[in-house]
N, C-alpha and C. Protein backbone atom coordinates (compact mmCIF):
# COMPACT_ATOMS: atom_id res chain seq x y z
N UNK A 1 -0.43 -10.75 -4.49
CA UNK A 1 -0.26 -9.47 -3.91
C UNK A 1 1.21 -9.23 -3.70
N UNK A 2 1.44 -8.20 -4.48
CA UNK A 2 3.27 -7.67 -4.15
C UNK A 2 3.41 -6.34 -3.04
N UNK A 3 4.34 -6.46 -2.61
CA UNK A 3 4.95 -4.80 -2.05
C UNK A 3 6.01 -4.49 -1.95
N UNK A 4 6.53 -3.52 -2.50
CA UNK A 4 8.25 -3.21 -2.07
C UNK A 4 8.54 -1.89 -1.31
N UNK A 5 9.17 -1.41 -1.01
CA UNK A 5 9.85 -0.07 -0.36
C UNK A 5 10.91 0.57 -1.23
N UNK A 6 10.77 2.11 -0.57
CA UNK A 6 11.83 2.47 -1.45
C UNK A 6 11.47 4.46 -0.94
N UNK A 7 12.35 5.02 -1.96
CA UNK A 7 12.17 6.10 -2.10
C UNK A 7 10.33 6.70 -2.95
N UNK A 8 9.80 7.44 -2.86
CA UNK A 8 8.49 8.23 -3.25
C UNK A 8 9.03 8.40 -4.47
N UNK A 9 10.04 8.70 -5.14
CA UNK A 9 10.26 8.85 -6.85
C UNK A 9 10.21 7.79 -7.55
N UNK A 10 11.48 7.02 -6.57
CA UNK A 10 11.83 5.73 -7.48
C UNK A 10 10.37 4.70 -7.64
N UNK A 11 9.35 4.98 -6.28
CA UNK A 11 7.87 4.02 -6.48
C UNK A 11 6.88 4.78 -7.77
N UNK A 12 7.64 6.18 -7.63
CA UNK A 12 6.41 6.59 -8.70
C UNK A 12 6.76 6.40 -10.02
N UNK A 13 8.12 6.19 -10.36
CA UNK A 13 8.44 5.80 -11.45
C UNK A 13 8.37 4.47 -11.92
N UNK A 14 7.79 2.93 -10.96
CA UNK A 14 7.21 2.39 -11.13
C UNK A 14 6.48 2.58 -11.63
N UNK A 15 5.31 3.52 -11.02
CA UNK A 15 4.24 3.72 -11.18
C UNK A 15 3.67 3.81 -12.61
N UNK A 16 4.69 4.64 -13.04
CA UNK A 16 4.49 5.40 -14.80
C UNK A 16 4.70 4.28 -15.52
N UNK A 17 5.70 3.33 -15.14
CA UNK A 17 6.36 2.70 -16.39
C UNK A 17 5.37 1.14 -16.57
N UNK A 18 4.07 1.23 -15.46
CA UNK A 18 3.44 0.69 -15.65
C UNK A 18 1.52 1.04 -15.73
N UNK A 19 1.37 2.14 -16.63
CA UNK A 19 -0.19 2.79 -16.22
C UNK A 19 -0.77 1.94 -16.55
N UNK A 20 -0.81 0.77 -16.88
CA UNK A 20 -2.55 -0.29 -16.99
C UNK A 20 -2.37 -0.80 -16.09
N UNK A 21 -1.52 -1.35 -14.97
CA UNK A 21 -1.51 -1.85 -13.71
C UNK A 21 -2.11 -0.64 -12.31
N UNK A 22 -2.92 -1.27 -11.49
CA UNK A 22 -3.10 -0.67 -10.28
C UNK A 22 -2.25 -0.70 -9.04
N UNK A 23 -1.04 -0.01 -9.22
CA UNK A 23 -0.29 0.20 -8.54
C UNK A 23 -0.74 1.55 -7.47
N UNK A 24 -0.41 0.95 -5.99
CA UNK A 24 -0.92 2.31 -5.04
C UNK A 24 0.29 2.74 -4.43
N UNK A 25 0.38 4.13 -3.85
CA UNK A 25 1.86 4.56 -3.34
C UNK A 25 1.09 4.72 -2.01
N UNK A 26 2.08 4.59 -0.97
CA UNK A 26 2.04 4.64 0.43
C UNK A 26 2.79 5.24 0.73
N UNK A 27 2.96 6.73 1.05
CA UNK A 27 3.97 7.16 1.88
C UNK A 27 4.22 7.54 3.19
N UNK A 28 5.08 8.18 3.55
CA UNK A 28 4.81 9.03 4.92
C UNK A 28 6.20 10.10 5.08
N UNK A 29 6.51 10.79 6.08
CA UNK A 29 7.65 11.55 5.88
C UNK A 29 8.81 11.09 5.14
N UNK A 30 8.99 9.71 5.82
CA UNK A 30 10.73 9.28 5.29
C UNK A 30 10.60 8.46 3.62
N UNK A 31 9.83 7.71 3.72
CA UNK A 31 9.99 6.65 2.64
C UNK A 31 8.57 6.32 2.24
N UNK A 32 8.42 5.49 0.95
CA UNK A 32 7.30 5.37 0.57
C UNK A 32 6.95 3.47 0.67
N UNK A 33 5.73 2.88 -0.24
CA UNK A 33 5.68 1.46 -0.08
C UNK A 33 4.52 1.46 -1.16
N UNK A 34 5.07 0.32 -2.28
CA UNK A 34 4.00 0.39 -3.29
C UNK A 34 3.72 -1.06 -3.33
N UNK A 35 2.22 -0.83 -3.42
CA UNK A 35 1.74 -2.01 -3.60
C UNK A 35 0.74 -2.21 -4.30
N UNK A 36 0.52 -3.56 -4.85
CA UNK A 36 -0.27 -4.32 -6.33
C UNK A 36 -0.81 -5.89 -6.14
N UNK A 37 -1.82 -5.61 -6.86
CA UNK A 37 -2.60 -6.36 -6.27
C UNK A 37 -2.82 -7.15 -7.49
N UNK A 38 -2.31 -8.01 -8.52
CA UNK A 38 -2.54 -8.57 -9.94
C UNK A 38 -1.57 -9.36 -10.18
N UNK A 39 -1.83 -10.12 -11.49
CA UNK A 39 -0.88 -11.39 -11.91
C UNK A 39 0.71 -10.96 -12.25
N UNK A 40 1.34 -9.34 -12.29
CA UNK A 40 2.01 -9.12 -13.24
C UNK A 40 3.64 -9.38 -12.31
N UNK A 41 4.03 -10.66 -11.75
CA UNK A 41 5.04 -10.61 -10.57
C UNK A 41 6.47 -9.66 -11.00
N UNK A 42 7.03 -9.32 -11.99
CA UNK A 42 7.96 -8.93 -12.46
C UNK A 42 7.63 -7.29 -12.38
N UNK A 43 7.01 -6.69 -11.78
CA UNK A 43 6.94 -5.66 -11.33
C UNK A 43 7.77 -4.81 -10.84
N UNK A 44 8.11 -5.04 -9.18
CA UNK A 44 8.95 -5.12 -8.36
C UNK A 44 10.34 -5.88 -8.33
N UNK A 45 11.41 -5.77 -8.61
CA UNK A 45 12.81 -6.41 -8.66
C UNK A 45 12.67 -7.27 -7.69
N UNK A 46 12.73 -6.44 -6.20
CA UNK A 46 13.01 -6.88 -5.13
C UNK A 46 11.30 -7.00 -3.59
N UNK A 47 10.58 -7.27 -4.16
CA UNK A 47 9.26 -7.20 -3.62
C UNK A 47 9.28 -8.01 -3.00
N UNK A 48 8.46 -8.28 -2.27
CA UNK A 48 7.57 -9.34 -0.77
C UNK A 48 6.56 -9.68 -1.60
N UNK A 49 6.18 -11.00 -1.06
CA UNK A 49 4.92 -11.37 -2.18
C UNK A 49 3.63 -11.87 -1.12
N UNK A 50 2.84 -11.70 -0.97
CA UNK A 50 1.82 -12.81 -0.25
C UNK A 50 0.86 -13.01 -1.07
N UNK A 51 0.05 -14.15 -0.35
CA UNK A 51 -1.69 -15.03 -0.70
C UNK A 51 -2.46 -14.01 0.14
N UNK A 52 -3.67 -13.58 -0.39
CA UNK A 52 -4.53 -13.46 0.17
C UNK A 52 -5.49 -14.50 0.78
N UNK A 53 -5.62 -14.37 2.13
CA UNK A 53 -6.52 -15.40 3.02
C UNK A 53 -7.57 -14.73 3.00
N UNK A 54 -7.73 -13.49 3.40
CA UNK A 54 -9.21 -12.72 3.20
C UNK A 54 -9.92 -11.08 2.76
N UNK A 55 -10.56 -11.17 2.44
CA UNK A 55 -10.52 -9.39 1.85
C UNK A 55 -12.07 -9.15 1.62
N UNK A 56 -12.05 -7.43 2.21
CA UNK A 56 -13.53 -7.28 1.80
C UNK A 56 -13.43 -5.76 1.48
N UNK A 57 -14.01 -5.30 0.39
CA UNK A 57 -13.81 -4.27 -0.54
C UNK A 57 -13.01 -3.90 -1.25
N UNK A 58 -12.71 -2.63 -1.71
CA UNK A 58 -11.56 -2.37 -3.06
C UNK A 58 -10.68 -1.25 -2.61
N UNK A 59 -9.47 -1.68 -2.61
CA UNK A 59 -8.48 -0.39 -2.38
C UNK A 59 -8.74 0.64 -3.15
N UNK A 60 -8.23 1.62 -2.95
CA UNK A 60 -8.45 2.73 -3.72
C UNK A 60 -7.37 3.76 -3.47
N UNK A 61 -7.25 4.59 -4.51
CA UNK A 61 -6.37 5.26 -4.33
C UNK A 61 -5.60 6.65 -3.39
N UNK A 62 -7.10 7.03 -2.80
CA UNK A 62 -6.78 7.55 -1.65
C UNK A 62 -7.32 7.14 -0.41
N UNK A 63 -6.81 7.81 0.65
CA UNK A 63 -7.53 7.02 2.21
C UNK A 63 -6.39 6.73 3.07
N UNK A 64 -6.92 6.80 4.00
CA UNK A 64 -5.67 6.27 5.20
C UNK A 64 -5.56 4.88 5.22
N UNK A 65 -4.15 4.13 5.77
CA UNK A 65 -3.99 2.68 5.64
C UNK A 65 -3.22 2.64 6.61
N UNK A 66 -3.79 1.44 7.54
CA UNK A 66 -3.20 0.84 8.59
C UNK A 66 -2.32 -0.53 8.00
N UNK A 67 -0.78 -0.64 8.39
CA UNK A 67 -0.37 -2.06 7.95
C UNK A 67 -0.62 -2.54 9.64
N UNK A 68 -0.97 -4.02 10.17
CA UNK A 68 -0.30 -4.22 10.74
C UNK A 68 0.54 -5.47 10.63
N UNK A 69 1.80 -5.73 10.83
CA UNK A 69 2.34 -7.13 10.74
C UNK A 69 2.30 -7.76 11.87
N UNK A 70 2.36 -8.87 11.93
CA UNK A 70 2.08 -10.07 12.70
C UNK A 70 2.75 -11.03 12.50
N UNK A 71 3.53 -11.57 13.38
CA UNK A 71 4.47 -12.90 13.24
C UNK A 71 4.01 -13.89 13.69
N UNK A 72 3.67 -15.24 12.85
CA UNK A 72 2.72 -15.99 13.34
C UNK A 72 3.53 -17.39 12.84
N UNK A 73 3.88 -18.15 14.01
CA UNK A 73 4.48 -19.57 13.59
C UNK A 73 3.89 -20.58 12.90
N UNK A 74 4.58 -21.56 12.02
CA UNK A 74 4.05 -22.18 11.51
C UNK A 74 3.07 -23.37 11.95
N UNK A 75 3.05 -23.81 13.21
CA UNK A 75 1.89 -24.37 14.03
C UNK A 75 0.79 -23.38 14.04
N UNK A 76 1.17 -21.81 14.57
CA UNK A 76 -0.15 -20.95 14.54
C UNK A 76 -0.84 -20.92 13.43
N UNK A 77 -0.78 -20.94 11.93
CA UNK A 77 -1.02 -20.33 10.90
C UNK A 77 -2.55 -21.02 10.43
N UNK A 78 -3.14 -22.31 10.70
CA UNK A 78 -4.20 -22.74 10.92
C UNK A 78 -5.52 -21.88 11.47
N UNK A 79 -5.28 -21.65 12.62
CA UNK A 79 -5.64 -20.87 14.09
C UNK A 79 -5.93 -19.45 13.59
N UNK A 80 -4.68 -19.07 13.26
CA UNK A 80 -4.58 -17.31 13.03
C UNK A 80 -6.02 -16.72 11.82
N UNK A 81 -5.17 -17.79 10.58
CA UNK A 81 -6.31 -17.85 9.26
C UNK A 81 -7.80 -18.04 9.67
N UNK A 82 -8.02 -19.09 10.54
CA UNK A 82 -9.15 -19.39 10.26
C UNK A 82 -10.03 -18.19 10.94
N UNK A 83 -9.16 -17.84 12.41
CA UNK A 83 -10.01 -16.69 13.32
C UNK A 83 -10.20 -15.18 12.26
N UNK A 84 -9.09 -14.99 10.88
CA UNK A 84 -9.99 -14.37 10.04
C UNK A 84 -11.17 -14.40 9.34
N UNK A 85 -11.23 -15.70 8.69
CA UNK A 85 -12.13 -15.95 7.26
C UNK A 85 -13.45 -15.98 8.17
N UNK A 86 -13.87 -16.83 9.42
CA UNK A 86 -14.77 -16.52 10.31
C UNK A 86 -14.65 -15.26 11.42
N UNK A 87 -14.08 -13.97 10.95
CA UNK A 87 -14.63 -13.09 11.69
C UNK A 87 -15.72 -12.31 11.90
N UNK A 88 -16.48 -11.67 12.68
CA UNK A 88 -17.67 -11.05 12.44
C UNK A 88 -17.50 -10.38 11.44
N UNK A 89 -16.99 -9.63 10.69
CA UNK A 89 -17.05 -8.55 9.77
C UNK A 89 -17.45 -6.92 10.44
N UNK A 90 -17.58 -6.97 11.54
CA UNK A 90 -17.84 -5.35 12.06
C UNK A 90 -17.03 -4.26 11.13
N UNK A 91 -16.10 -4.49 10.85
CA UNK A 91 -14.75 -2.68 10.41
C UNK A 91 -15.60 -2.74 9.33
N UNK A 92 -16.32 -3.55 8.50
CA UNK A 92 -16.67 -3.20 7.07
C UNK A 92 -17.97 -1.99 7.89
N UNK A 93 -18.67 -2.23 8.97
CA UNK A 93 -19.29 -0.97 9.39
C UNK A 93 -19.14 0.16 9.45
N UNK A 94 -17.83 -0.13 10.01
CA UNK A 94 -17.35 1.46 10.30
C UNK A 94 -16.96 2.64 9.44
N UNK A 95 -17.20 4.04 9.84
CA UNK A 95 -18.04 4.58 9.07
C UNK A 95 -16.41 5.02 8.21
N UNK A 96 -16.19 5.25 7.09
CA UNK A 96 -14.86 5.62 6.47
C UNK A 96 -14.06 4.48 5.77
N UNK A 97 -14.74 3.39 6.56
CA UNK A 97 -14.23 1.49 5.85
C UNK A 97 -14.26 1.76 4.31
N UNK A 98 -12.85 1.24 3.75
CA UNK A 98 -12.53 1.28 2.42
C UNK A 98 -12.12 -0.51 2.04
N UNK A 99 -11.45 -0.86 2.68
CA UNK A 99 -10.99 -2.05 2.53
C UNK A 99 -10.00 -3.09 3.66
N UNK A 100 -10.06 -4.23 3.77
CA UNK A 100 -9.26 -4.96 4.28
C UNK A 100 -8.97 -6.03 3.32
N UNK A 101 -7.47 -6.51 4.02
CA UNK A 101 -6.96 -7.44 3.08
C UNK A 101 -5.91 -8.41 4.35
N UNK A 102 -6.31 -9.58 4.36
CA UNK A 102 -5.15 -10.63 5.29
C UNK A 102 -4.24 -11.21 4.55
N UNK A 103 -3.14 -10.93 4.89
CA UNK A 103 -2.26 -11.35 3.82
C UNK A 103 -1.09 -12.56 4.01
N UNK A 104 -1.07 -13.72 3.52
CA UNK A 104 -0.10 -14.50 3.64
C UNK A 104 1.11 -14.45 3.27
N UNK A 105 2.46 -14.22 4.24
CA UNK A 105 3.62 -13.97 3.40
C UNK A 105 3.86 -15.47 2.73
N UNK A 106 4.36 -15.26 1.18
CA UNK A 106 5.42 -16.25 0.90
C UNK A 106 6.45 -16.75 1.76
N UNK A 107 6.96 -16.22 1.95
CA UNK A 107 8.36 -16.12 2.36
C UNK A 107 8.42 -15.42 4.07
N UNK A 108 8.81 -16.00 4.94
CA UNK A 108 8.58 -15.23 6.17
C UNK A 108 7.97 -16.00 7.16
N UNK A 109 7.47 -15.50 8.27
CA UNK A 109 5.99 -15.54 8.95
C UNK A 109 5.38 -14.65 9.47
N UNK A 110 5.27 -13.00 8.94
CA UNK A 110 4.61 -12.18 9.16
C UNK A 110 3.57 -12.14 8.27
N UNK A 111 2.24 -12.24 8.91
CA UNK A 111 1.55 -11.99 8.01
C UNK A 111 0.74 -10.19 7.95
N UNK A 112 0.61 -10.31 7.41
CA UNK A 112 -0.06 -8.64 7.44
C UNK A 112 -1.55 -8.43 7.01
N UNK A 113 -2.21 -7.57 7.98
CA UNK A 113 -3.38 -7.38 8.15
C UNK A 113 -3.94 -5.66 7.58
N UNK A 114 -4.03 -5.79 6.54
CA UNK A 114 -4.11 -4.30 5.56
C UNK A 114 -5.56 -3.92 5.74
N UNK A 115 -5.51 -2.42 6.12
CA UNK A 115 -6.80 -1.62 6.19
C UNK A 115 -6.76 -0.63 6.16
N UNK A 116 -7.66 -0.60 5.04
CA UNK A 116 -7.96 1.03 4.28
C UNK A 116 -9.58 1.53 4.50
């Protein structure tokens, strides 16, 4: 799983210069955030990379998305993971649920908790 930041042009011109990849744009007033979910790492120049620890359904291209990040030490990261992979699963209930995704940074110790 990649993501980078940037300007809404410069992500959509990602976007183009790759149409067989599922690349999604995230924006909001100021800036945008694209992210991909596949083997292709050379995507992004300058991207964030994580592991997925857990996920249930399929992003899609429209819908609202919550990031949240989470800084979690490397003693926590046992603890944190596991209280995902055994969670109840309730949000997949809720009514508008598109997707979640727990995400392990490479690099860092924020991990991020994606929901669409």
């Amino acid at each position: 799983m990649y993501m980078t930041n940037g300007t809404v042009d410069y992500l959509s011109a990602i976007q183009k210069q790759y149409p067989d990849q599922s690349i999604f744009l995230l924006e909001n007033e100021e800036s945008g955030l694209a992210y991909y979910e596949g083997e292709e790492e050379l995507i992004f120049k300058e991207g964030r990379v994580y592991e997925t620890v857990d996920f249930s359904g399929e992003v899609l291209s429209s819908g609202f998305v919550v990031m949240n990040n989470i800084p979690v030490r490397d003693e926590g990261r046992p603890i944190f993971e596991d209280r995902f992979k055994n969670r109840a699963g309730k949000i997949e209930e809720m009514p508008g649920f598109q997707a979640i995704r727990i995400l392990r940074p490479k690099q860092g110790n924020t991990y991020i908790v994606f929901t669409q």
